[in-house]
C-alpha atoms as a PDB file:
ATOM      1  CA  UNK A   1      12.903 149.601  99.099  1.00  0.00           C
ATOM      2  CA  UNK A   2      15.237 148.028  96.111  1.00  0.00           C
ATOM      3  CA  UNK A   3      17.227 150.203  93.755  1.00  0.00           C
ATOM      4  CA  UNK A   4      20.202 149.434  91.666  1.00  0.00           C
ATOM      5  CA  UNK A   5      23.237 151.582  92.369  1.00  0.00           C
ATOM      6  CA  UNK A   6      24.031 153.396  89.377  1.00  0.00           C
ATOM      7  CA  UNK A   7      27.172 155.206  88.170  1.00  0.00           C
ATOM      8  CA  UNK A   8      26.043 158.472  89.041  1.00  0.00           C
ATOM      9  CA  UNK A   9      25.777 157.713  92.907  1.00  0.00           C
ATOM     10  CA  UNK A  10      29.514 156.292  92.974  1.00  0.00           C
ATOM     11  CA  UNK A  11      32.835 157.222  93.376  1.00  0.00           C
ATOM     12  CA  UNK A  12      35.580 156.843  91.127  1.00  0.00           C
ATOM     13  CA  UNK A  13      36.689 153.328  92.899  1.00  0.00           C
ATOM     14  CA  UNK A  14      32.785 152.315  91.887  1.00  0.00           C
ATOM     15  CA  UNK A  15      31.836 152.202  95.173  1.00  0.00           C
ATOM     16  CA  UNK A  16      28.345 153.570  96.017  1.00  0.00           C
ATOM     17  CA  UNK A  17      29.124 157.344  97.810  1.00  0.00           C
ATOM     18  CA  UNK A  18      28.088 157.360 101.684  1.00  0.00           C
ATOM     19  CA  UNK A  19      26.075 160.017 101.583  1.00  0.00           C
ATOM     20  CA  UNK A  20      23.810 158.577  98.830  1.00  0.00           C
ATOM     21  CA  UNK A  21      23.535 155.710 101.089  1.00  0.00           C
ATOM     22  CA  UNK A  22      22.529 157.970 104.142  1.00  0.00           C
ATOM     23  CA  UNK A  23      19.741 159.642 101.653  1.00  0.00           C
ATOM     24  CA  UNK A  24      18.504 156.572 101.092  1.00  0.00           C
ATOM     25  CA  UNK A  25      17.887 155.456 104.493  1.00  0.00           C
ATOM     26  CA  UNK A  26      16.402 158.938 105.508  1.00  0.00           C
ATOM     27  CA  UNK A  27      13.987 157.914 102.769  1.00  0.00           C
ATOM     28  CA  UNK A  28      13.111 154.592 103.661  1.00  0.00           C
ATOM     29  CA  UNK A  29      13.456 155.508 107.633  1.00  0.00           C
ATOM     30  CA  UNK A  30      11.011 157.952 106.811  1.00  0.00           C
ATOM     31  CA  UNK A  31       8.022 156.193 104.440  1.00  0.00           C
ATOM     32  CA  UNK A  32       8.427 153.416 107.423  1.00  0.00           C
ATOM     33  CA  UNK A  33       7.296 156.535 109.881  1.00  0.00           C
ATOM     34  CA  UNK A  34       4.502 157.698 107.702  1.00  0.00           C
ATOM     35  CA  UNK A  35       3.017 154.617 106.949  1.00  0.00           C
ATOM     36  CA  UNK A  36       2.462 154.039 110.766  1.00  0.00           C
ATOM     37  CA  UNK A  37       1.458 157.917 111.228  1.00  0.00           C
ATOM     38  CA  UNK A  38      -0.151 159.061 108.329  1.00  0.00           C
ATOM     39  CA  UNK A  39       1.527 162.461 109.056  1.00  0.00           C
ATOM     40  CA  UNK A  40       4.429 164.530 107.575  1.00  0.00           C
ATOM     41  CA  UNK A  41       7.712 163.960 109.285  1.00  0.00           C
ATOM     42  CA  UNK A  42      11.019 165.261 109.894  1.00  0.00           C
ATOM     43  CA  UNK A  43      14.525 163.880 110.701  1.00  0.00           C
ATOM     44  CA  UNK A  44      15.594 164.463 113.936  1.00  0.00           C
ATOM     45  CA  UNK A  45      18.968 162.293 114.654  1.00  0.00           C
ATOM     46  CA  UNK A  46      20.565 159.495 112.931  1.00  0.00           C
ATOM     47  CA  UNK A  47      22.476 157.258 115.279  1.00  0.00           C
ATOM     48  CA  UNK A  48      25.245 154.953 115.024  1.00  0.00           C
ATOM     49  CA  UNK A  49      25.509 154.706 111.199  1.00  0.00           C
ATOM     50  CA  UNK A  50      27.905 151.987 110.306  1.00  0.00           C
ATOM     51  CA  UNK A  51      29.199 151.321 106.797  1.00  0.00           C
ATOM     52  CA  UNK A  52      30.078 147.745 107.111  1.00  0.00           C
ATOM     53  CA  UNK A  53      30.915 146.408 103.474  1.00  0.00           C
ATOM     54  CA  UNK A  54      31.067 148.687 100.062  1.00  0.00           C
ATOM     55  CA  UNK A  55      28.282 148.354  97.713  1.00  0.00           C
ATOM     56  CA  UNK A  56      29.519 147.884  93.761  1.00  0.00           C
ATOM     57  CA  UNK A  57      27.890 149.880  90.795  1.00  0.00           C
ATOM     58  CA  UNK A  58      25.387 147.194  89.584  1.00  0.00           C
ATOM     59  CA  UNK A  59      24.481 145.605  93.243  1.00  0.00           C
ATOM     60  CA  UNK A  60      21.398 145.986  94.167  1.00  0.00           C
ATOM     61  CA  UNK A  61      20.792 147.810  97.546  1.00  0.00           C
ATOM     62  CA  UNK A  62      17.914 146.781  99.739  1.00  0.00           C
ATOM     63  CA  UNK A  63      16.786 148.639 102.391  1.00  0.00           C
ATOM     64  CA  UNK A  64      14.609 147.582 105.326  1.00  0.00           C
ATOM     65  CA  UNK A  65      12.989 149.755 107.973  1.00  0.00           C
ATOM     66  CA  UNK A  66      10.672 149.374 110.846  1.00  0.00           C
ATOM     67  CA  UNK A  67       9.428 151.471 113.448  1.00  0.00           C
ATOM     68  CA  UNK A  68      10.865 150.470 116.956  1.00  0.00           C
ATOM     69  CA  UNK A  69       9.143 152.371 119.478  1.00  0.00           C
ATOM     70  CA  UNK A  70       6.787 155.819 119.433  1.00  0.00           C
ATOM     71  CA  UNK A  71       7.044 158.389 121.752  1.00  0.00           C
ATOM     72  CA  UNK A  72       4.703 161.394 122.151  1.00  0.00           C
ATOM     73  CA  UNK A  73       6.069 163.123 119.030  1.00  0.00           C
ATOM     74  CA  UNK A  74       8.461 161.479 117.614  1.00  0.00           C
ATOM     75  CA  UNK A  75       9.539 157.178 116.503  1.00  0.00           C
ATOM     76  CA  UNK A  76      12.904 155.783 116.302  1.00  0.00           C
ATOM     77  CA  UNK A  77      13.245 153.620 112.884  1.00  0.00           C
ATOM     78  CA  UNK A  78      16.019 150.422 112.704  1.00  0.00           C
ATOM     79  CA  UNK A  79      16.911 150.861 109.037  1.00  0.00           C
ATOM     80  CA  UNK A  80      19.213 147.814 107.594  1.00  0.00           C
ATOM     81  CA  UNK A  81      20.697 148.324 104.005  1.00  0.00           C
ATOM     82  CA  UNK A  82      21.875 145.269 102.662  1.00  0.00           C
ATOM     83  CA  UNK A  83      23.544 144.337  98.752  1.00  0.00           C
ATOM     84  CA  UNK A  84      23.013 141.743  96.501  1.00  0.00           C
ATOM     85  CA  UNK A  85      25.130 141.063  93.935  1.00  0.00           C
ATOM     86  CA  UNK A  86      23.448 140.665  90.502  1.00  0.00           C
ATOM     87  CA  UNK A  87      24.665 137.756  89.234  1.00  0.00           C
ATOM     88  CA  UNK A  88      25.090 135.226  92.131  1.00  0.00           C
ATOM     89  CA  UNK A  89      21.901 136.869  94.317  1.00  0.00           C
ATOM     90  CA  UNK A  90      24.313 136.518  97.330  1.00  0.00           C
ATOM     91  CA  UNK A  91      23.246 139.019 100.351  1.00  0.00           C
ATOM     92  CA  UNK A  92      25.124 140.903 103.066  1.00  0.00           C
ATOM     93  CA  UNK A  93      24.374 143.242 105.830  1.00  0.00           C
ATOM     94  CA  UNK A  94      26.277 146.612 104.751  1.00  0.00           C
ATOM     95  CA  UNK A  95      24.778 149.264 106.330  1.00  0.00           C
ATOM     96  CA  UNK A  96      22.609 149.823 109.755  1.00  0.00           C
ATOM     97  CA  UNK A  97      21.000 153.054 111.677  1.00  0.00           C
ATOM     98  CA  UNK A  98      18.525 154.170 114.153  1.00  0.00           C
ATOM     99  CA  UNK A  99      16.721 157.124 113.220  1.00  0.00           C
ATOM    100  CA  UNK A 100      14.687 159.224 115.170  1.00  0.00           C
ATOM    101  CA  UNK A 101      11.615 161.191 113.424  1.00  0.00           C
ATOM    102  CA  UNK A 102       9.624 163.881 114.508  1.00  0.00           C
ATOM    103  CA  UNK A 103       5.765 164.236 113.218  1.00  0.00           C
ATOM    104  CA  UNK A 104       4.506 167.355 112.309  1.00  0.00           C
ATOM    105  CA  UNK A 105       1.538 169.347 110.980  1.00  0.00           C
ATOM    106  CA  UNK A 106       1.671 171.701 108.009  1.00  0.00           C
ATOM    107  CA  UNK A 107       3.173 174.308 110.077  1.00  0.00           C
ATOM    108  CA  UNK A 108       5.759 172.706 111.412  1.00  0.00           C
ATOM    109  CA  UNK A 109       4.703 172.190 114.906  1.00  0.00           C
ATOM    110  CA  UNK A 110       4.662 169.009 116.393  1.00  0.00           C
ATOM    111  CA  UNK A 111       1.711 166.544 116.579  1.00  0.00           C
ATOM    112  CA  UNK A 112       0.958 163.552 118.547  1.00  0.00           C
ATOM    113  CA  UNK A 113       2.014 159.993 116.554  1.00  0.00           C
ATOM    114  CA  UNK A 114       0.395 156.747 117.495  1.00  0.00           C
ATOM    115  CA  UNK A 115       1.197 154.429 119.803  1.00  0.00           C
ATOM    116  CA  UNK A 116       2.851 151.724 118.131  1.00  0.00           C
ATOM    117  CA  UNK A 117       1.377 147.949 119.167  1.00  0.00           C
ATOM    118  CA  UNK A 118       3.744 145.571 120.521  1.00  0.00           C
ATOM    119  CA  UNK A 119       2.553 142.369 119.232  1.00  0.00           C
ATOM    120  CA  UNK A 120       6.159 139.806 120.642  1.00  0.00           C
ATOM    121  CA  UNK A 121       8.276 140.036 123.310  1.00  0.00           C
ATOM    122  CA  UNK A 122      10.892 140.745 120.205  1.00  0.00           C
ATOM    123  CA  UNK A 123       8.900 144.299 119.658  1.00  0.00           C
ATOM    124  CA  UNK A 124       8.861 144.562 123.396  1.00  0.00           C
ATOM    125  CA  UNK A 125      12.968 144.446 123.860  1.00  0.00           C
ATOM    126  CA  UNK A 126      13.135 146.473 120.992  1.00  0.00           C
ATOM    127  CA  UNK A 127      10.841 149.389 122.160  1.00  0.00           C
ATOM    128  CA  UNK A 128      12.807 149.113 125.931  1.00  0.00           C
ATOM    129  CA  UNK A 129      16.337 149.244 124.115  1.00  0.00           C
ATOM    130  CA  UNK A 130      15.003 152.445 121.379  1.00  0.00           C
ATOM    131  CA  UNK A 131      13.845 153.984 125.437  1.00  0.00           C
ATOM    132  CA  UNK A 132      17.464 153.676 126.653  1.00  0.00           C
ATOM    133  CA  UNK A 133      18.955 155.395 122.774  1.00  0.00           C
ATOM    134  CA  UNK A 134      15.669 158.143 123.596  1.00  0.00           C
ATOM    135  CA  UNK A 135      17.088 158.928 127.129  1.00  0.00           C
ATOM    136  CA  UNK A 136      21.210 159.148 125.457  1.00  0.00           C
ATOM    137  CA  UNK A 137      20.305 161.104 122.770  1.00  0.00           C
ATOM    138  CA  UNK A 138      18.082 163.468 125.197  1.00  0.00           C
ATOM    139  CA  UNK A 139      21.385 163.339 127.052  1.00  0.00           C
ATOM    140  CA  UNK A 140      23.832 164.577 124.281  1.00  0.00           C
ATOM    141  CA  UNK A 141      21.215 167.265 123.118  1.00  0.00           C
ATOM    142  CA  UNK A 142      21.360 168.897 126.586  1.00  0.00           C
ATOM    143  CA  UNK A 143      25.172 168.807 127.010  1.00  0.00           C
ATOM    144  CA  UNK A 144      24.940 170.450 123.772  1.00  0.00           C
ATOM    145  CA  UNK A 145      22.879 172.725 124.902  1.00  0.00           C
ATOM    146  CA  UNK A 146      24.776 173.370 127.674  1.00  0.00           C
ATOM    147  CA  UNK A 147      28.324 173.718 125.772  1.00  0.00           C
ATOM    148  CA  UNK A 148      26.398 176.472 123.446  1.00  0.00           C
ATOM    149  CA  UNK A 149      25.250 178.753 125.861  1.00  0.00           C
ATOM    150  CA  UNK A 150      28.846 178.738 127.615  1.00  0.00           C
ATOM    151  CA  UNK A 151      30.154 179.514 124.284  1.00  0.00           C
ATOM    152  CA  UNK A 152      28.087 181.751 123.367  1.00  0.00           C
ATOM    153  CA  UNK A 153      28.521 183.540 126.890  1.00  0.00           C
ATOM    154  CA  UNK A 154      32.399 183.853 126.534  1.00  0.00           C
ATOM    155  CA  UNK A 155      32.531 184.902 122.844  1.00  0.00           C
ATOM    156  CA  UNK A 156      28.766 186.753 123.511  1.00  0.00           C
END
């Protein structure tokens, strides 16, 4: 995905905003996840989003995104943002996430995705290190879980 950062998405420094930069990779996080479903899907978690380097009005801002690993219902997507400067064509790595996506059907439930095909020992290590961010983020969501319910116990 390619798109030229216009005025409109900066800030007054002409910097591209960070949260146009996080709809972007929801988008492109998300076409990666339906062209290997074929189903509707829904964000579930973003992960370690790092804004490494600003992107100018007038770059051009690439994004990249591949599934890592599928799991019953949902994938995790790497999505890499990078710039290019116009006029030299130079290239840097500004902006990186994991994303995790939930399928669903029309109603909202959850549907079965398919199992993505590890051709390398590349996709391999990738799909055992998006396992290990699964089992975290599983984790977090029921310490969260946790903390709510005692909340909502003492102030209940």
């Amino acid at each position: 995905m390619v798109q030229v950062v216009l005025p409109n998405d900066a800030n007054p420094l002409g910097f591209i905003l960070g949260g146009s930069v996080m709809h972007l990779i929801d988008i492109a996080g998300a076409i990666a996840c339906f062209r290997h479903t074929r189903q509707r899907v829904v964000t579930a978690a973003v992960d370690g989003l790092q804004f490494l380097h600003p992107i100018k009005v007038g770059d051009l801002i690439l994004l990249r995104a591949q599934v890592t690993a599928s799991f019953s219902t949902s994938l995790e997507v790497e999505v890499r943002v990078l710039c290019e400067e116009t006029l030299t064509g130079v290239r840097r790595l500004t902006s990186h996430a994991y994303l995790t996506f939930v399928a669903v059907d029309a109603d909202g439930r959850r549907v079965n995705v398919p199992e993505l095909v590890l051709e390398t020992e590349h996709d391999q290590r990738r799909a055992a290190a998006a396992g290990a961010r699964r089992e975290q983020r599983l984790r977090a969501k029921a310490q969260l879980a946790s903390i709510e319910r005692e909340l909502l116990d003492e102030h209940g």
